[in-house]
C-alpha atoms as a PDB file:
ATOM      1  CA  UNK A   1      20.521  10.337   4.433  1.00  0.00           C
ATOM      2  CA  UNK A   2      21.587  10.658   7.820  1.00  0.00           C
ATOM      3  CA  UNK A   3      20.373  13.375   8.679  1.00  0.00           C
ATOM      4  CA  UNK A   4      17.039  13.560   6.880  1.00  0.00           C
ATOM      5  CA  UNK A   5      16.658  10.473   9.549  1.00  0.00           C
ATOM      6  CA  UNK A   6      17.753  12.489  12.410  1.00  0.00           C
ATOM      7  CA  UNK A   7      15.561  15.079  11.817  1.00  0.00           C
ATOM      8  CA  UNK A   8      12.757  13.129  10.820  1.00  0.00           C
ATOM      9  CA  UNK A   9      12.628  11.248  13.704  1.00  0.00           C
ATOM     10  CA  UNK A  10      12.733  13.742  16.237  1.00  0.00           C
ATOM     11  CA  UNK A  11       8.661  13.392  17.317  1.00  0.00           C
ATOM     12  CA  UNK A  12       9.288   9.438  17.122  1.00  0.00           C
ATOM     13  CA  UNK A  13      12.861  10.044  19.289  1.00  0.00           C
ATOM     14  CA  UNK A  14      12.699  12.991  20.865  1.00  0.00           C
ATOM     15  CA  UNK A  15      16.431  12.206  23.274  1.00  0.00           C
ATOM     16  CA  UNK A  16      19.293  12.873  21.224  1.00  0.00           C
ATOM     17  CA  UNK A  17      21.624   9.702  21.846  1.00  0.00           C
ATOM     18  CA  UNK A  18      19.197   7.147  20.225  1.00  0.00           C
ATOM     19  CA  UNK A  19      18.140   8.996  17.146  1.00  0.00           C
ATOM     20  CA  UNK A  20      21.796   9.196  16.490  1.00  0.00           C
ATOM     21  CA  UNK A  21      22.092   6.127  16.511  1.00  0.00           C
ATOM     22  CA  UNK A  22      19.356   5.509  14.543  1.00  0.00           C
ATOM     23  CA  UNK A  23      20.083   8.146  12.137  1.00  0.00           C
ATOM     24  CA  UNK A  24      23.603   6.613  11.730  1.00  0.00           C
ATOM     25  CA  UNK A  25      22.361   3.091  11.087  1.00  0.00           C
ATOM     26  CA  UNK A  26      19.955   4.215   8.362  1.00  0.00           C
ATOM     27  CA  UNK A  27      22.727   5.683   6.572  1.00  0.00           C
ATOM     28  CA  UNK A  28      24.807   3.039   7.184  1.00  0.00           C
ATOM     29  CA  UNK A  29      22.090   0.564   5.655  1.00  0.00           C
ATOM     30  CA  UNK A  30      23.810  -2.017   3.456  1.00  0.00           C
ATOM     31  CA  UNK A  31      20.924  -1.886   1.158  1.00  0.00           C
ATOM     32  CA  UNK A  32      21.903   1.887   0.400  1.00  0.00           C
ATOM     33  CA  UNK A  33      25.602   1.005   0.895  1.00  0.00           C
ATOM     34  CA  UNK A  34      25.296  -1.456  -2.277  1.00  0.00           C
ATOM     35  CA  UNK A  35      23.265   0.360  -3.799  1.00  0.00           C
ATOM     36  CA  UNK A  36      25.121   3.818  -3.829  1.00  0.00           C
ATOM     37  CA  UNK A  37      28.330   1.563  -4.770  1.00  0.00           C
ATOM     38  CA  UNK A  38      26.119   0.262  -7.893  1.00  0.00           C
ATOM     39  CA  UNK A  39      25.576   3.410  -9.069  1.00  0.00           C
ATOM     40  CA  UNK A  40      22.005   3.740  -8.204  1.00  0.00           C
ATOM     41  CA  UNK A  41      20.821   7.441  -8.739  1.00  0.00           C
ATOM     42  CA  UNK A  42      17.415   6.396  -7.296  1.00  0.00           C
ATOM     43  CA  UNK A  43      18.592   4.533  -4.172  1.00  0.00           C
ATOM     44  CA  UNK A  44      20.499   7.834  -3.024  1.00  0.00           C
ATOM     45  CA  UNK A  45      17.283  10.035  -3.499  1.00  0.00           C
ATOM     46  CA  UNK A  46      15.071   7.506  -1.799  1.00  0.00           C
ATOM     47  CA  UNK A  47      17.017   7.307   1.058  1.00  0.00           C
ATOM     48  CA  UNK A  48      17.422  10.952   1.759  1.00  0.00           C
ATOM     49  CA  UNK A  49      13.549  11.493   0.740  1.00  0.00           C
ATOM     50  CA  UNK A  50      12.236   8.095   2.573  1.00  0.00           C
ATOM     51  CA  UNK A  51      12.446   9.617   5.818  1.00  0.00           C
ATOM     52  CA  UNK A  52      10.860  13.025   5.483  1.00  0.00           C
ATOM     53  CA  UNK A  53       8.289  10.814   3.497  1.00  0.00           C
ATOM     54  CA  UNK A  54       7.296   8.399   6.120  1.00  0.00           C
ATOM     55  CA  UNK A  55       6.610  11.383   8.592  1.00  0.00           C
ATOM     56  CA  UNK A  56       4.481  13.201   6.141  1.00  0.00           C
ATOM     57  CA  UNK A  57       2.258   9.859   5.767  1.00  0.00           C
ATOM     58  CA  UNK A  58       2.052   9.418   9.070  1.00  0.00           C
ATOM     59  CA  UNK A  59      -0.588  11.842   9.647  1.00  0.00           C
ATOM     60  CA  UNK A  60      -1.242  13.098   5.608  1.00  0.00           C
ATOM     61  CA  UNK A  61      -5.070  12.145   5.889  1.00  0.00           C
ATOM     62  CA  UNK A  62      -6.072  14.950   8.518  1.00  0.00           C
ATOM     63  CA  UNK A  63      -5.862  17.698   6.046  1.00  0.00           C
ATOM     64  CA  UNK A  64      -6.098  19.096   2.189  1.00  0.00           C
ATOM     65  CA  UNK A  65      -2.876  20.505   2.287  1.00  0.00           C
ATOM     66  CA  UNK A  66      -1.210  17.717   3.839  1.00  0.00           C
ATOM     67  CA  UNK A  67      -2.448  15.312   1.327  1.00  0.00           C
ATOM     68  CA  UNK A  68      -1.326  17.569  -0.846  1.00  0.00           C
ATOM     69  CA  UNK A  69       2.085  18.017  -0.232  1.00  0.00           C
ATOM     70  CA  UNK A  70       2.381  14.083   0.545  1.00  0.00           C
ATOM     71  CA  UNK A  71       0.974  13.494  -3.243  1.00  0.00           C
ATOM     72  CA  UNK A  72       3.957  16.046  -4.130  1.00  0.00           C
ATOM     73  CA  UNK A  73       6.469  14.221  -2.234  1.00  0.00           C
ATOM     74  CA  UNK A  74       5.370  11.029  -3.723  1.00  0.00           C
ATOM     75  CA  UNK A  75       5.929  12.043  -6.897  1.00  0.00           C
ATOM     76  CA  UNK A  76       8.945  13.340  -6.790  1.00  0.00           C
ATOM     77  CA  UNK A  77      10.191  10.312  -4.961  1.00  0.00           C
ATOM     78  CA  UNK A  78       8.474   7.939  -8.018  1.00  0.00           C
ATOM     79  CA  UNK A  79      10.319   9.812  -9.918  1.00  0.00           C
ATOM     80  CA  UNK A  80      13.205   8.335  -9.332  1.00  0.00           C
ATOM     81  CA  UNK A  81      12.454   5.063  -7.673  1.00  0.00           C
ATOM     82  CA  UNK A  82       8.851   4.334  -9.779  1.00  0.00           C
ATOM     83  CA  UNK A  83       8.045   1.423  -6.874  1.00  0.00           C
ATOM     84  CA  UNK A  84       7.455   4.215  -4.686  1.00  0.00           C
ATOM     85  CA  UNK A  85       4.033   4.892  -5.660  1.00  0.00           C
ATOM     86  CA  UNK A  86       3.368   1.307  -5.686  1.00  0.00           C
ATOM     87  CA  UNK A  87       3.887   1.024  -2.070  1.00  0.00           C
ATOM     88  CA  UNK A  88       2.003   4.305  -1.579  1.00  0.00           C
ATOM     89  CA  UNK A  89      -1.027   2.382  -3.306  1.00  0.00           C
ATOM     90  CA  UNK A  90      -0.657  -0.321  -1.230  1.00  0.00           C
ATOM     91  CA  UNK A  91      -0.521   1.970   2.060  1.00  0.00           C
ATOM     92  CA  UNK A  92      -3.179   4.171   0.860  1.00  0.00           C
ATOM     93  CA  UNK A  93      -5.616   1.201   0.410  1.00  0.00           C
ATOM     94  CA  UNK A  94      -4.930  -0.263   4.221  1.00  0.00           C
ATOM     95  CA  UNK A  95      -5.414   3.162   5.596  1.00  0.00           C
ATOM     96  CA  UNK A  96      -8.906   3.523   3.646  1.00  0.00           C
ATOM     97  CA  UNK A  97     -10.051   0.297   5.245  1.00  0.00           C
ATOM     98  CA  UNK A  98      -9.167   1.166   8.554  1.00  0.00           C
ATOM     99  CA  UNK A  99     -11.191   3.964   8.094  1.00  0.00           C
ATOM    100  CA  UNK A 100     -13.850   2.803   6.546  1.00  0.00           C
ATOM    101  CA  UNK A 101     -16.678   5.487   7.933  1.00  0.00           C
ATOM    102  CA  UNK A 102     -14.391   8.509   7.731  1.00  0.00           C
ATOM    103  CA  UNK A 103     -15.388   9.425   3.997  1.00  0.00           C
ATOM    104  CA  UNK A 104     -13.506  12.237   4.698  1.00  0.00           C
ATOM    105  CA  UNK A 105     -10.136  10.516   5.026  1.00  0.00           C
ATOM    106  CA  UNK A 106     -10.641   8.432   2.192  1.00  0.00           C
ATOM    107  CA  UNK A 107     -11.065  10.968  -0.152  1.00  0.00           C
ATOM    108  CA  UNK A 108      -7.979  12.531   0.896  1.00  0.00           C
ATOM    109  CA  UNK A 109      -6.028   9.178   0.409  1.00  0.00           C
ATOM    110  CA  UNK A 110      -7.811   8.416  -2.558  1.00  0.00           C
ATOM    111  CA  UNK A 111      -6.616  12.050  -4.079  1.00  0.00           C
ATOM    112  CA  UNK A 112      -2.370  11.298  -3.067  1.00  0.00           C
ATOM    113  CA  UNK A 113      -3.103   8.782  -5.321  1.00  0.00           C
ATOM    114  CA  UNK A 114      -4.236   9.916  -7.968  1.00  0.00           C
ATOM    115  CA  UNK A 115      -2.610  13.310  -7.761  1.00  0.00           C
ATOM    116  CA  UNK A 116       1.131  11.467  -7.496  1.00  0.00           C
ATOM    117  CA  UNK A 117      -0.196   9.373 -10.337  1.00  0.00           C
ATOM    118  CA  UNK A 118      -1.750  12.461 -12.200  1.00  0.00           C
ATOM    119  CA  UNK A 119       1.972  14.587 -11.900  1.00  0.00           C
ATOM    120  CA  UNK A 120       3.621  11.729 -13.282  1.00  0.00           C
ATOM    121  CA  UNK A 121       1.132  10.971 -16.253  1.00  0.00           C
ATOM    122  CA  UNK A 122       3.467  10.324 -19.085  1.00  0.00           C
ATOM    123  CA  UNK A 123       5.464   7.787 -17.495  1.00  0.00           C
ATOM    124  CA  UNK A 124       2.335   6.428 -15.073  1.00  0.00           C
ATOM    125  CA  UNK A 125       0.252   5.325 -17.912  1.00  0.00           C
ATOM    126  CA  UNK A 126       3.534   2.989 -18.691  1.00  0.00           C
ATOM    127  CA  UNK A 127       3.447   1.694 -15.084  1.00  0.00           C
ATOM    128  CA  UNK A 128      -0.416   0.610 -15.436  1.00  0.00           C
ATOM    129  CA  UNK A 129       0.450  -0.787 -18.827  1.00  0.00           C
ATOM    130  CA  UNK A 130       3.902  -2.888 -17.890  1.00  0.00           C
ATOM    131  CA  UNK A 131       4.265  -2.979 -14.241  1.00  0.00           C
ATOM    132  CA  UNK A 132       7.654  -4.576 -14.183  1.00  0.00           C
ATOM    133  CA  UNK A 133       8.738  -1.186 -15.281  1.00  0.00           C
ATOM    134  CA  UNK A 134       7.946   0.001 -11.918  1.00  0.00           C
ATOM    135  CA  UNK A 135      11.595  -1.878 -10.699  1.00  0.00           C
ATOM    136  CA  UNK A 136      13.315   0.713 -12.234  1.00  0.00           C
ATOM    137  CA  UNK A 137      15.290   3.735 -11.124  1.00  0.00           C
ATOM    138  CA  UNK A 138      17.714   6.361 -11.830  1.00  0.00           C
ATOM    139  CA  UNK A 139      21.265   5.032 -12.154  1.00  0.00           C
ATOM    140  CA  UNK A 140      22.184   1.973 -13.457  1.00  0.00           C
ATOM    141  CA  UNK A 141      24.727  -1.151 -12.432  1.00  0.00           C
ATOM    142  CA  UNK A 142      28.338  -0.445 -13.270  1.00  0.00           C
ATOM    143  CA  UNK A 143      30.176  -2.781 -15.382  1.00  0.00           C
ATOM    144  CA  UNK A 144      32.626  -5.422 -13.162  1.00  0.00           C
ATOM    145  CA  UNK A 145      30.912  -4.507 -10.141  1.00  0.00           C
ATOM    146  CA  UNK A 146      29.592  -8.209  -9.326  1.00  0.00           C
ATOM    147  CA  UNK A 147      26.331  -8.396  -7.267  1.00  0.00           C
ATOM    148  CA  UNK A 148      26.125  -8.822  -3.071  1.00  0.00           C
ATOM    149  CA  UNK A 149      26.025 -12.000  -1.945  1.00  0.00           C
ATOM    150  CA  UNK A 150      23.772 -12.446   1.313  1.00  0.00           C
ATOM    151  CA  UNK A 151      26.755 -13.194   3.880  1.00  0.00           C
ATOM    152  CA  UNK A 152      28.164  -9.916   2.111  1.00  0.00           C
ATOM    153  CA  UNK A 153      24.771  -7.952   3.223  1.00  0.00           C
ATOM    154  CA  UNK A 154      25.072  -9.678   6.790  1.00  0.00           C
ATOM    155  CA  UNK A 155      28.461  -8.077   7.218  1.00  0.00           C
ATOM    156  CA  UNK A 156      28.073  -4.845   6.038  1.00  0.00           C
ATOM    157  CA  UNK A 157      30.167  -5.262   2.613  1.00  0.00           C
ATOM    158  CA  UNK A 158      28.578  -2.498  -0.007  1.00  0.00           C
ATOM    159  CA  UNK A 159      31.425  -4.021  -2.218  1.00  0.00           C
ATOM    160  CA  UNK A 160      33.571  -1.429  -4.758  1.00  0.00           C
ATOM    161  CA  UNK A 161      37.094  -0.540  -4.103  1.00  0.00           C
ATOM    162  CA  UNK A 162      36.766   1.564  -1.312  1.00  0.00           C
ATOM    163  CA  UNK A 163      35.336  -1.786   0.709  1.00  0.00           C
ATOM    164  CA  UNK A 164      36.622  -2.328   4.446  1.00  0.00           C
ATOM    165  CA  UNK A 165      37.779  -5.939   4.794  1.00  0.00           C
ATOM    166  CA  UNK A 166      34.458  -7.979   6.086  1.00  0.00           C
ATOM    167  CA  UNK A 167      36.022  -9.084   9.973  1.00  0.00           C
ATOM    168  CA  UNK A 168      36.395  -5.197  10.307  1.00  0.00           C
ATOM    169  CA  UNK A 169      32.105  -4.663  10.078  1.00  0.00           C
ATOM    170  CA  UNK A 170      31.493  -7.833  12.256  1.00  0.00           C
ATOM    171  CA  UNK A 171      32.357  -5.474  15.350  1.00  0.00           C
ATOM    172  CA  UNK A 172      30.058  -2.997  14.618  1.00  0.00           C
ATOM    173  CA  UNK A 173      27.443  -5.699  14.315  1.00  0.00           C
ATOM    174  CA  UNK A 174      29.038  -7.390  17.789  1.00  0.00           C
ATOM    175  CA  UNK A 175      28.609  -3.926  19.818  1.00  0.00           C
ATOM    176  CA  UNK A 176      24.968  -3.182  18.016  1.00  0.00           C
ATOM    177  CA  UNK A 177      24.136  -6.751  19.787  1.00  0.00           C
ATOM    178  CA  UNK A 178      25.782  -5.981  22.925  1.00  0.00           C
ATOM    179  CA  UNK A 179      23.870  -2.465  23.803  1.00  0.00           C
ATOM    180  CA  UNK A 180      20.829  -4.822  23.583  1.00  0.00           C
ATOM    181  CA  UNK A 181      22.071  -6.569  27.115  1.00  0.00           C
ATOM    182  CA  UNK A 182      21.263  -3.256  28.987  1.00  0.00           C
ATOM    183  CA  UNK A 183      17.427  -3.842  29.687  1.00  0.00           C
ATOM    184  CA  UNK A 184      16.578  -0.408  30.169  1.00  0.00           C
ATOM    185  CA  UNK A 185      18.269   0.479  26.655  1.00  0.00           C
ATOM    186  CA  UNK A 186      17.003  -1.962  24.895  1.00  0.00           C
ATOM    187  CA  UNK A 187      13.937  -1.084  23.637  1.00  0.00           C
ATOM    188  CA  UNK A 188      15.625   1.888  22.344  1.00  0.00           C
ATOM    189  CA  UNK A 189      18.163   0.399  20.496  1.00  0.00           C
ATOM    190  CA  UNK A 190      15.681  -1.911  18.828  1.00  0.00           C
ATOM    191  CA  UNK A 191      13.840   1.217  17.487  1.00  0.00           C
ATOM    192  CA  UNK A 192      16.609   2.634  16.528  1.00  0.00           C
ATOM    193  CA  UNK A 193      17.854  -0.611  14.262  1.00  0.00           C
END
């Protein structure tokens, strides 16, 4: 996950230093920390495809091909974390109206779609019909592992055996903060959280 940050963020970071760090926070993300310690399938894919993903939709409407291989890469991500194309709906539909003269544009967003919907047919008719089975992915909860409790998100704590005592991750969280003192840094470092 790491890296598929660090290299897709290299036109949005293009020094070294902070997309390191920025790389290293995503994969530190508590969200995918729990979730990997759940044994969530579909939270590991998404957060080694989410970043490749976001830089493909950032400019997927300027060509065929690109809105094809976004409507691939949707897919496969819905796949395994069915919200996905939800929030690719969602996206699609504010790009469309701020382009609401390009027709050209709005075809192609109007075809990832449909296309990602289209690959995924059997199970997409399901979504459409029962749309709470959208929140589910690949992998399910293990049995005793109890669910995160918010202060255990604050601090880091993915939770499982393997856990680092929760005053150990309140440093990291204390030296994040502190790089944000340096004013020339700083805007950096907030990109990069």
């Amino acid at each position: 996950a790491g890296l598929s940050a660090h290299l897709a963020a290299r036109p949005v970071l293009p020094q070294a230093e902070p997309r390191a760090f920025f790389a290293a926070t995503y994969a530190l993300m508590p969200a995918l920390l729990i979730g990997i310690s759940n044994g969530r399938l579909g939270m590991i894919v998404l957060a080694i495809a989410l970043p490749p993903l976001l830089r493909l939709a950032w400019r997927c409407d300027e060509s065929w091909q690109r809105a094809g291989v976004m409507a691939l890469a949707i897919a496969f991500t819905a796949a395994w974390v069915p919200i996905t194309w939800f929030f690719a709906v969602v996206s699609a539909i504010v790009s469309a109206a701020m382009w609401r003269k390009d027709v050209r544009r709005r075809a192609r967003l109007a075809f990832i779609v449909i296309a990602s919907w289209a690959l995924l047919f059997p199970v997409s008719m399901d979504w459409l019909r029962h749309p709470s089975t959208m929140m589910r992915a690949a992998g399910a909860d293990m049995p005793g592992v109890k669910s995160r409790s918010f202060l255990d998100v604050l601090l880091l704590q993915p939770g499982g055996p393997a856990s680092p005592l929760s005053y150990v991750s309140v440093g990291l969280l204390l030296a994040a903060a502190a790089t944000l003192i340096q004013r020339r840094r700083a805007r950096r470092v907030v990109v990069g959280w």
